[in-house]
N, C-alpha and C. Protein backbone atom coordinates (compact mmCIF):
# COMPACT_ATOMS: atom_id res chain seq x y z
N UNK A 1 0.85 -1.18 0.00
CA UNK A 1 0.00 0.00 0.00
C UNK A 1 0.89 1.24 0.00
N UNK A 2 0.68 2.23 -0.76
CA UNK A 2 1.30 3.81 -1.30
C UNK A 2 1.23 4.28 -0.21
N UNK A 3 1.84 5.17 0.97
CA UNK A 3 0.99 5.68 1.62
C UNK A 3 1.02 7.44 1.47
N UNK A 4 0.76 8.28 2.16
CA UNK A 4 0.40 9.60 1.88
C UNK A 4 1.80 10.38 1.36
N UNK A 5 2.70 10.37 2.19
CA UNK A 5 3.85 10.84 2.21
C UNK A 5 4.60 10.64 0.60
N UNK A 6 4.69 8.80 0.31
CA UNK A 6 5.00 8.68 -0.99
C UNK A 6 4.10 9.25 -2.07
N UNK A 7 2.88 9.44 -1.62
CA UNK A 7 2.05 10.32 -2.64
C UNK A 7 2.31 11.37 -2.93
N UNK A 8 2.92 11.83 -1.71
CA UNK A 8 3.30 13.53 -1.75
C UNK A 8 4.01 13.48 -2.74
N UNK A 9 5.20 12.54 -2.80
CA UNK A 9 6.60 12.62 -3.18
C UNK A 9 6.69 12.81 -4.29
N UNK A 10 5.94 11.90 -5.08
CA UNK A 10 5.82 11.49 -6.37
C UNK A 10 4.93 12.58 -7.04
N UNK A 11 4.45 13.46 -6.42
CA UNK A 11 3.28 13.88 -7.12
C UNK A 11 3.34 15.64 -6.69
N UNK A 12 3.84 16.67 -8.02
CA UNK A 12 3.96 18.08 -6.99
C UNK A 12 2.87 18.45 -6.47
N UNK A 13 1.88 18.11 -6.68
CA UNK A 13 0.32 18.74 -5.77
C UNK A 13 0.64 17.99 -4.79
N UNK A 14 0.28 18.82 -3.99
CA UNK A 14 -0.43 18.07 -2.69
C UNK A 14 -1.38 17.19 -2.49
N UNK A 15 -1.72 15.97 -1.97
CA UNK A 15 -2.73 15.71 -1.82
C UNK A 15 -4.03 16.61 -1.58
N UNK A 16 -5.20 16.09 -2.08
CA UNK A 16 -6.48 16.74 -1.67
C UNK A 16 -6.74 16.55 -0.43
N UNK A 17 -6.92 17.97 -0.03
CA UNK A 17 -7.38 17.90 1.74
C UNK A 17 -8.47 17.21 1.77
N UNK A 18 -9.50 17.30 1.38
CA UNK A 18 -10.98 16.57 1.35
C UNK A 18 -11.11 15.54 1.26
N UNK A 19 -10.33 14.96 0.45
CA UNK A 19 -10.22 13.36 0.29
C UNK A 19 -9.54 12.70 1.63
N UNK A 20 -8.73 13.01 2.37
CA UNK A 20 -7.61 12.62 3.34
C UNK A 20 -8.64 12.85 4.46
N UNK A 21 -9.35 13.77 4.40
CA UNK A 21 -10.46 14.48 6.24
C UNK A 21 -11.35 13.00 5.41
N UNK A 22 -12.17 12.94 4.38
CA UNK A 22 -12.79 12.51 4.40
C UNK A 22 -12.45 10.77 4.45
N UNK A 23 -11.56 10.47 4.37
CA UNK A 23 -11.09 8.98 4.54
C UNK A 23 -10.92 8.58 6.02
N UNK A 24 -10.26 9.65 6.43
CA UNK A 24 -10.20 9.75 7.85
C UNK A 24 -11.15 9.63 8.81
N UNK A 25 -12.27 10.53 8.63
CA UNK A 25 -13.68 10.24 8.89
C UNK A 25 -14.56 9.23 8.55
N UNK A 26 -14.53 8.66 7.46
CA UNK A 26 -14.69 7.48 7.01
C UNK A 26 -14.36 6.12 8.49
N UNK A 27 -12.87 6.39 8.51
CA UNK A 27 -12.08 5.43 8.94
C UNK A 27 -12.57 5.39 10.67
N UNK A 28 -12.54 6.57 11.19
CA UNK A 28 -13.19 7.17 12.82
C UNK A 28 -14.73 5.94 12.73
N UNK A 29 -15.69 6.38 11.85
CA UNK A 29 -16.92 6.32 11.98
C UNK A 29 -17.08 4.76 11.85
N UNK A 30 -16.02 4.17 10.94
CA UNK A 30 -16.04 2.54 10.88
C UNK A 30 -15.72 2.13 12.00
N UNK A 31 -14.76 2.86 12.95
CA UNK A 31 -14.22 2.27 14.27
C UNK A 31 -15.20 2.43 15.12
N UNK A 32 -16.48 3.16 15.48
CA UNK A 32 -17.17 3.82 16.02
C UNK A 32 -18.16 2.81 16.57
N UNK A 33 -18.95 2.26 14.82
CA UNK A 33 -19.65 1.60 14.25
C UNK A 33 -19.47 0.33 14.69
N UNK A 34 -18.47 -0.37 14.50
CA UNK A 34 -17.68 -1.60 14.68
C UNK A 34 -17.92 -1.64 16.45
N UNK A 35 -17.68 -1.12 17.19
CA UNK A 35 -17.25 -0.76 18.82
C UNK A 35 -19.20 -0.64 19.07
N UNK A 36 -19.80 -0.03 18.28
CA UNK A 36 -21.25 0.08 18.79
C UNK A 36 -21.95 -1.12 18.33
N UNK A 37 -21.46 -1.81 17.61
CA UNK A 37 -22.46 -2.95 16.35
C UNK A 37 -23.11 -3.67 17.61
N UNK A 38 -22.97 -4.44 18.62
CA UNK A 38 -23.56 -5.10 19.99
C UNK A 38 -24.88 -4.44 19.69
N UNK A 39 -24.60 -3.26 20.19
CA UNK A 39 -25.87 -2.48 21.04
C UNK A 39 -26.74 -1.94 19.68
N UNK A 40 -26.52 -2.59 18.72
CA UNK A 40 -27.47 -2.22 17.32
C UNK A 40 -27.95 -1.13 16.81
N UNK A 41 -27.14 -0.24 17.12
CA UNK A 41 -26.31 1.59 16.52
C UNK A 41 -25.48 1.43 15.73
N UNK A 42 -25.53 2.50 15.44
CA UNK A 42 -24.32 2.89 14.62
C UNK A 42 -24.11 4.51 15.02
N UNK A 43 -22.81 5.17 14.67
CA UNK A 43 -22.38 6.49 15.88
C UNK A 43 -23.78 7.22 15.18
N UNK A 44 -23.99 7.34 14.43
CA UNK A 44 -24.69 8.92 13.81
C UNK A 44 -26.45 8.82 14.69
N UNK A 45 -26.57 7.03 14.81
CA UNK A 45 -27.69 6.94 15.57
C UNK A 45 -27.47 6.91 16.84
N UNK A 46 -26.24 7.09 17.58
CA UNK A 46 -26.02 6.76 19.26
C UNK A 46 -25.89 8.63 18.93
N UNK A 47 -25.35 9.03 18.40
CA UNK A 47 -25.13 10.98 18.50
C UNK A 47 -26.09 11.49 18.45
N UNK A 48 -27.46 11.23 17.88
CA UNK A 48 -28.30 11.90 17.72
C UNK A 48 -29.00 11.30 18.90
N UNK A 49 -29.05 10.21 19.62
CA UNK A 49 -29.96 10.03 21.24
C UNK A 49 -29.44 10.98 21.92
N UNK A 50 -27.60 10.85 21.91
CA UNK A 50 -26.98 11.67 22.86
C UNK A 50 -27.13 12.86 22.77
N UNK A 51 -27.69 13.21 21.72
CA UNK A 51 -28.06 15.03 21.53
C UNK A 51 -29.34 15.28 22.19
N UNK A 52 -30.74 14.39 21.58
CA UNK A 52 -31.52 14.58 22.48
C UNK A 52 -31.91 14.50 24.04
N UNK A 53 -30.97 13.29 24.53
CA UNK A 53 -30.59 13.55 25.75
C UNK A 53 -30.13 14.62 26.47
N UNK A 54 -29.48 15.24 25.93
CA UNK A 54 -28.39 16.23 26.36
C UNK A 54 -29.25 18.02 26.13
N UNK A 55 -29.82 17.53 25.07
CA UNK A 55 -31.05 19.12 25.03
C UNK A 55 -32.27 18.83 24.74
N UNK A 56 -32.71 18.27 25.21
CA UNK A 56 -34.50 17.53 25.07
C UNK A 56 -34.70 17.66 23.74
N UNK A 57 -36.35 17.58 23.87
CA UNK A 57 -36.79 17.64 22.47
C UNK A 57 -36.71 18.86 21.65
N UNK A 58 -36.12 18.27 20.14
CA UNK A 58 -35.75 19.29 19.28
C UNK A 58 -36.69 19.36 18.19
N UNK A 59 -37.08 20.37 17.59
CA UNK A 59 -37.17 19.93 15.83
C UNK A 59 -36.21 19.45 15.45
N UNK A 60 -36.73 18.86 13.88
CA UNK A 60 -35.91 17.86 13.26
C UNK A 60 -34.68 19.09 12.47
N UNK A 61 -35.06 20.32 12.41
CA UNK A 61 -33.90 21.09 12.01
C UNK A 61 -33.04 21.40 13.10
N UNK A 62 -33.33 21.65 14.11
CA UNK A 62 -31.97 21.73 14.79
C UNK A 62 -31.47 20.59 15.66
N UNK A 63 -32.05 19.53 15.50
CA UNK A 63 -31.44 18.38 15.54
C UNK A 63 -30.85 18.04 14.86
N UNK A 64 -31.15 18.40 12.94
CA UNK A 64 -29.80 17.84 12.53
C UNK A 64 -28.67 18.61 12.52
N UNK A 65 -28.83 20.42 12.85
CA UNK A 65 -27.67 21.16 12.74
C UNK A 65 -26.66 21.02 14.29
N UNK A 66 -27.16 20.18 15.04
CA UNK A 66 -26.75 20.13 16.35
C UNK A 66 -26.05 18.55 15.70
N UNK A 67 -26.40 18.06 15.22
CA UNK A 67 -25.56 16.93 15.14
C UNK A 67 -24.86 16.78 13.74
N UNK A 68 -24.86 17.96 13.11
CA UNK A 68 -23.66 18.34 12.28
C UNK A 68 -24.33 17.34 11.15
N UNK A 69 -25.41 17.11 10.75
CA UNK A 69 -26.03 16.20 9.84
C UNK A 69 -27.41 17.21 8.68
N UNK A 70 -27.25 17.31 7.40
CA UNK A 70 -28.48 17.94 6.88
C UNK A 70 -29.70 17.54 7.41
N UNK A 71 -30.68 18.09 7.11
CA UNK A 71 -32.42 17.52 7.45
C UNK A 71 -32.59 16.22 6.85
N UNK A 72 -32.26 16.02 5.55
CA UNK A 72 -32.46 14.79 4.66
C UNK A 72 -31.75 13.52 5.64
N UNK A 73 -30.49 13.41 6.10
CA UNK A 73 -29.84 12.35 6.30
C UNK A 73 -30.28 12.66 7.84
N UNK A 74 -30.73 13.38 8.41
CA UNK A 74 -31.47 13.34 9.65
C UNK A 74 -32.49 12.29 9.77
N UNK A 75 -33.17 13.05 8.76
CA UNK A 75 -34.39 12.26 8.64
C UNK A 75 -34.19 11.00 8.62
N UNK A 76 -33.55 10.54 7.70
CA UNK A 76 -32.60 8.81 7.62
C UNK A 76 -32.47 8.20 8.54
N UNK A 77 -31.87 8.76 9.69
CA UNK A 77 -31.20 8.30 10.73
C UNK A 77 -32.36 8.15 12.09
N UNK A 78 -33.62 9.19 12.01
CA UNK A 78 -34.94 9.28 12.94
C UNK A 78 -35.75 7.84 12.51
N UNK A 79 -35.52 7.62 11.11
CA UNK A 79 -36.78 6.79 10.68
C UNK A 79 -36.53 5.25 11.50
N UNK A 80 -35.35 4.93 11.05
CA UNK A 80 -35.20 3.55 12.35
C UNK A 80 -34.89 3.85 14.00
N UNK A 81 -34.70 4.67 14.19
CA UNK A 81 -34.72 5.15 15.84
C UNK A 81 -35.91 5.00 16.27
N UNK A 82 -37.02 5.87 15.06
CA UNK A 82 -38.29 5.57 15.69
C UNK A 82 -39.01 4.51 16.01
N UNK A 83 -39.24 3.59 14.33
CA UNK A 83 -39.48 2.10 14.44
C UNK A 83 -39.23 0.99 15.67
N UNK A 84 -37.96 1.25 16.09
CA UNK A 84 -37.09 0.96 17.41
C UNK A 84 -37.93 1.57 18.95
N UNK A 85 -38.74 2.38 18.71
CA UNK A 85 -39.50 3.52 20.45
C UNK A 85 -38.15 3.99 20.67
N UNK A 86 -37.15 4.24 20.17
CA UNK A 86 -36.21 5.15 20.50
C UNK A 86 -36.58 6.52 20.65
N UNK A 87 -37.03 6.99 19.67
CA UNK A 87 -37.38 8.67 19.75
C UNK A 87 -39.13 8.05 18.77
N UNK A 88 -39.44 9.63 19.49
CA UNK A 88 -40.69 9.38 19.05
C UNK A 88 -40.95 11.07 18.45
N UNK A 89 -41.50 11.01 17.67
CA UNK A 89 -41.69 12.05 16.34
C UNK A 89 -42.80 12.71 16.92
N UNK A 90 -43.58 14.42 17.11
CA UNK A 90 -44.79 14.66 17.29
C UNK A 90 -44.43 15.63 16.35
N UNK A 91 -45.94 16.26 16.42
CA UNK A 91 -46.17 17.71 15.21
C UNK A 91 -45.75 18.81 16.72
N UNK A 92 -45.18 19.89 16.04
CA UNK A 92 -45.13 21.11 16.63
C UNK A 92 -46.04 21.69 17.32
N UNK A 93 -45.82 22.32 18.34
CA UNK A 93 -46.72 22.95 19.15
C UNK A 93 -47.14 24.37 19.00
N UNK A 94 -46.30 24.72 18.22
CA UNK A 94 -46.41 26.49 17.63
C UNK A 94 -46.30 26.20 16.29
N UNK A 95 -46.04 25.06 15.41
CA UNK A 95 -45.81 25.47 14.11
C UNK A 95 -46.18 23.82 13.26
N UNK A 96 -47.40 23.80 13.24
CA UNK A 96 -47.97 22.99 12.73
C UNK A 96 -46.90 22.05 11.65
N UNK A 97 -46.43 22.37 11.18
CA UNK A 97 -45.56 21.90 9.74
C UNK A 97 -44.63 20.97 10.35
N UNK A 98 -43.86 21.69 11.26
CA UNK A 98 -42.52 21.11 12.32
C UNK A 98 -42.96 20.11 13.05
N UNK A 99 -41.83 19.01 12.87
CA UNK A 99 -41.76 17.79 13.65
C UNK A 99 -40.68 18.08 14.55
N UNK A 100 -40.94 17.52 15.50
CA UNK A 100 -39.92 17.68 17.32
C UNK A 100 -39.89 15.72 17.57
N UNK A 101 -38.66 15.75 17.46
CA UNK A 101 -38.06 14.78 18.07
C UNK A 101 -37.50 14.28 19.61
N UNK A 102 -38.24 13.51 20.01
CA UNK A 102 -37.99 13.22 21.57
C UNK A 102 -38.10 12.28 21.90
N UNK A 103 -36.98 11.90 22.89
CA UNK A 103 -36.04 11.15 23.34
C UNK A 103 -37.44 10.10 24.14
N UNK A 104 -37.46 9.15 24.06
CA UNK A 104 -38.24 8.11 24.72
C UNK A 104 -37.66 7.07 25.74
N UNK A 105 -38.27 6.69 26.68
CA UNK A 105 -36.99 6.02 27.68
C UNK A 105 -36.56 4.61 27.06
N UNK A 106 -36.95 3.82 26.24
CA UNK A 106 -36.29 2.98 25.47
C UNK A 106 -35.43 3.51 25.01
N UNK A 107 -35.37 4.75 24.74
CA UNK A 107 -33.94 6.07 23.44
C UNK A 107 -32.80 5.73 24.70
N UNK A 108 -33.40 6.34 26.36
CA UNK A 108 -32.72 6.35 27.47
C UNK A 108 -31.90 5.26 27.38
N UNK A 109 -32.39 4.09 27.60
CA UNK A 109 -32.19 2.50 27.60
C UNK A 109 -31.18 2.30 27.12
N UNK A 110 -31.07 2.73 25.78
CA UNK A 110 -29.87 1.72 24.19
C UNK A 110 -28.96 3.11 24.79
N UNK A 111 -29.31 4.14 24.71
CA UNK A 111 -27.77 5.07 25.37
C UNK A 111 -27.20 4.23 26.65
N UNK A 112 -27.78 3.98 27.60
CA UNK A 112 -27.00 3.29 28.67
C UNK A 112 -26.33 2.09 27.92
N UNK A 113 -26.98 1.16 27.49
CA UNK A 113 -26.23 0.22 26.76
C UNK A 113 -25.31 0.04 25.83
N UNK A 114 -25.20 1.22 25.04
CA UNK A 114 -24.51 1.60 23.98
C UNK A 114 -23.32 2.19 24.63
N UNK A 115 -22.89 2.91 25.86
CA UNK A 115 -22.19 3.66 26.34
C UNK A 115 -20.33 2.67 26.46
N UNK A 116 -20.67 1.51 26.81
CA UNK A 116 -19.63 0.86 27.20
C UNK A 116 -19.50 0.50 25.94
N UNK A 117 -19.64 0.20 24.91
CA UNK A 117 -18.70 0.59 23.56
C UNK A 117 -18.99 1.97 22.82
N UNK A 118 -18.98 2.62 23.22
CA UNK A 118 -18.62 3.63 22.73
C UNK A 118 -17.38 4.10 23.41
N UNK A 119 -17.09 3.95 24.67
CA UNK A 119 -16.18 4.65 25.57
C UNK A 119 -15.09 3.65 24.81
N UNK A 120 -15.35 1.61 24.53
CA UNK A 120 -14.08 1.38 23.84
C UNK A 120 -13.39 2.50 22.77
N UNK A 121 -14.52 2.54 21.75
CA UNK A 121 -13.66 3.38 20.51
C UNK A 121 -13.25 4.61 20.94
N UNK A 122 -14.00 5.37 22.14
CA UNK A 122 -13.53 7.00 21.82
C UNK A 122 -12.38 6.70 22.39
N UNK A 123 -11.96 5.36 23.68
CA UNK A 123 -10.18 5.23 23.78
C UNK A 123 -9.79 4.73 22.86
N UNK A 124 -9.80 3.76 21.91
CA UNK A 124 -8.88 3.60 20.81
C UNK A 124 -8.50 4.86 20.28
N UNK A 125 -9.51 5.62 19.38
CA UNK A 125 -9.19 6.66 18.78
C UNK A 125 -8.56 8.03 19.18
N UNK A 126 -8.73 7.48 20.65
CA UNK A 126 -8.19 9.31 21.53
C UNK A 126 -6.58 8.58 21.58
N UNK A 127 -6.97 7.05 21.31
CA UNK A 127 -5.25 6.90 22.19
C UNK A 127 -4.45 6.73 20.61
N UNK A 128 -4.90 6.45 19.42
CA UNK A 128 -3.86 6.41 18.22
C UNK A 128 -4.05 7.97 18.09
N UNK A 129 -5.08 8.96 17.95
CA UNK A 129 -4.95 10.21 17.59
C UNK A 129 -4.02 11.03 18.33
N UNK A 130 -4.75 10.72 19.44
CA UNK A 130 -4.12 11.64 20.78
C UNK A 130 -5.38 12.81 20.72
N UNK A 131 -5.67 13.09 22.10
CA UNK A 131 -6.89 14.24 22.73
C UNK A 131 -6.54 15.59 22.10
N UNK A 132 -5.08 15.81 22.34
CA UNK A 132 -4.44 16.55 22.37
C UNK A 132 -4.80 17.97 20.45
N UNK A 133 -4.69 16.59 20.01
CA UNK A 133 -4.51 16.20 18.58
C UNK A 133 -5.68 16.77 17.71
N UNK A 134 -6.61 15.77 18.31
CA UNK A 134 -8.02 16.10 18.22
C UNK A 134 -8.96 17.02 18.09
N UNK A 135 -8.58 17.96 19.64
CA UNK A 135 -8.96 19.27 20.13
C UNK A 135 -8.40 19.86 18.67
N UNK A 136 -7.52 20.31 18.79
CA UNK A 136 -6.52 21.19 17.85
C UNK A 136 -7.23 21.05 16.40
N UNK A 137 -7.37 19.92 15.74
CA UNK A 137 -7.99 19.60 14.50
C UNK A 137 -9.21 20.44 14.26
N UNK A 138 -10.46 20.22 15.47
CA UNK A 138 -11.36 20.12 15.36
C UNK A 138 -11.65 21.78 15.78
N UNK A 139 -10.79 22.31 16.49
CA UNK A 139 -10.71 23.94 16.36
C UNK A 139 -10.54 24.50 15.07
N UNK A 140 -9.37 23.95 14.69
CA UNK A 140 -9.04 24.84 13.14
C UNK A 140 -9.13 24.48 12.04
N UNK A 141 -10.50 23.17 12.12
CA UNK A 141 -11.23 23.19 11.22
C UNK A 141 -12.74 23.47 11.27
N UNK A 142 -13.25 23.91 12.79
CA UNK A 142 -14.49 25.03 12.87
C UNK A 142 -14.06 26.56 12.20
N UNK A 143 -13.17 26.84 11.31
CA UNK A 143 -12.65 28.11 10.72
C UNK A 143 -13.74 27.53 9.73
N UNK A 144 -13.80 26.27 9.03
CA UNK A 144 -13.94 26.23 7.86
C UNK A 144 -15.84 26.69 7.70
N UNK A 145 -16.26 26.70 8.91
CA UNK A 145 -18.25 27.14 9.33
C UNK A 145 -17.91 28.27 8.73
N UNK A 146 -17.40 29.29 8.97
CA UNK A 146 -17.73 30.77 8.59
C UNK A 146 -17.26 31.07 6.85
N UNK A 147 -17.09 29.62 6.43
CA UNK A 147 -16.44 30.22 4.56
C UNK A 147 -17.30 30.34 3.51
């Protein structure tokens, strides 16, 4: 296998940043996934309990901007949560149109259960990345929100 460096070498461009974050992320979310598969999640569905946990019930728009996900692939990710009594979907209380997503204590349930692999991967990945590492990344690439 080539790896980045010999890519560099061989090649005067630089690698594509986008491709490299996005492999990378790729690679995080397989480890994530893999570490949650037991508890019958996957991260984007254990992040979005842990969001509603963490700020009750949301609409489905700022549930997905809170979990860094569009409305569309939100939606994706609500439709088997719900099926599951994980979260349960109502109409808005001021705005007829809007759906609010909330956390159901079965949602409660699979977060407790889900927690002890998740804590495996976030140490694998804190311990090959480093915390340190992480932080830093994930600062100075919140530059890239305001472009």
């Amino acid at each position: 296998m080539v790896g980045v460096y010999t890519l560099f070498m061989a090649n005067p461009d630089p690698p594509c940043a986008c491709t490299l974050l996005r492999r990378a992320s790729r690679a995080v979310s397989a480890a994530y996934d893999t570490a949650l598969a037991p508890s019958g999640l996957r991260i984007t569905q254990f992040s979005v309990l842990r969001t509603l946990a963490r700020l009750g019930p949301l609409p489905i728009s700022r549930l997905a901007a809170e979990a860094a996900l569009d409305r569309s692939t939100m939606g994706r990710n609500l439709d088997p949560l719900e099926r599951r009594g994980l979260v349960r979907l109502q109409v808005g209380e001021t705005d007829q149109r809007e759906r609010v997503a909330h956390l159901t204590p079965a949602g409660e349930a699979a977060i407790e259960a889900a927690l002890p692999h998740w804590r495996v991967a976030q140490a694998r990945v804190t311990a090959l990345v480093g915390q340190v590492t992480i932080g830093a990344l994930a600062e100075q690439l919140s530059a890239l929100r305001s472009l």
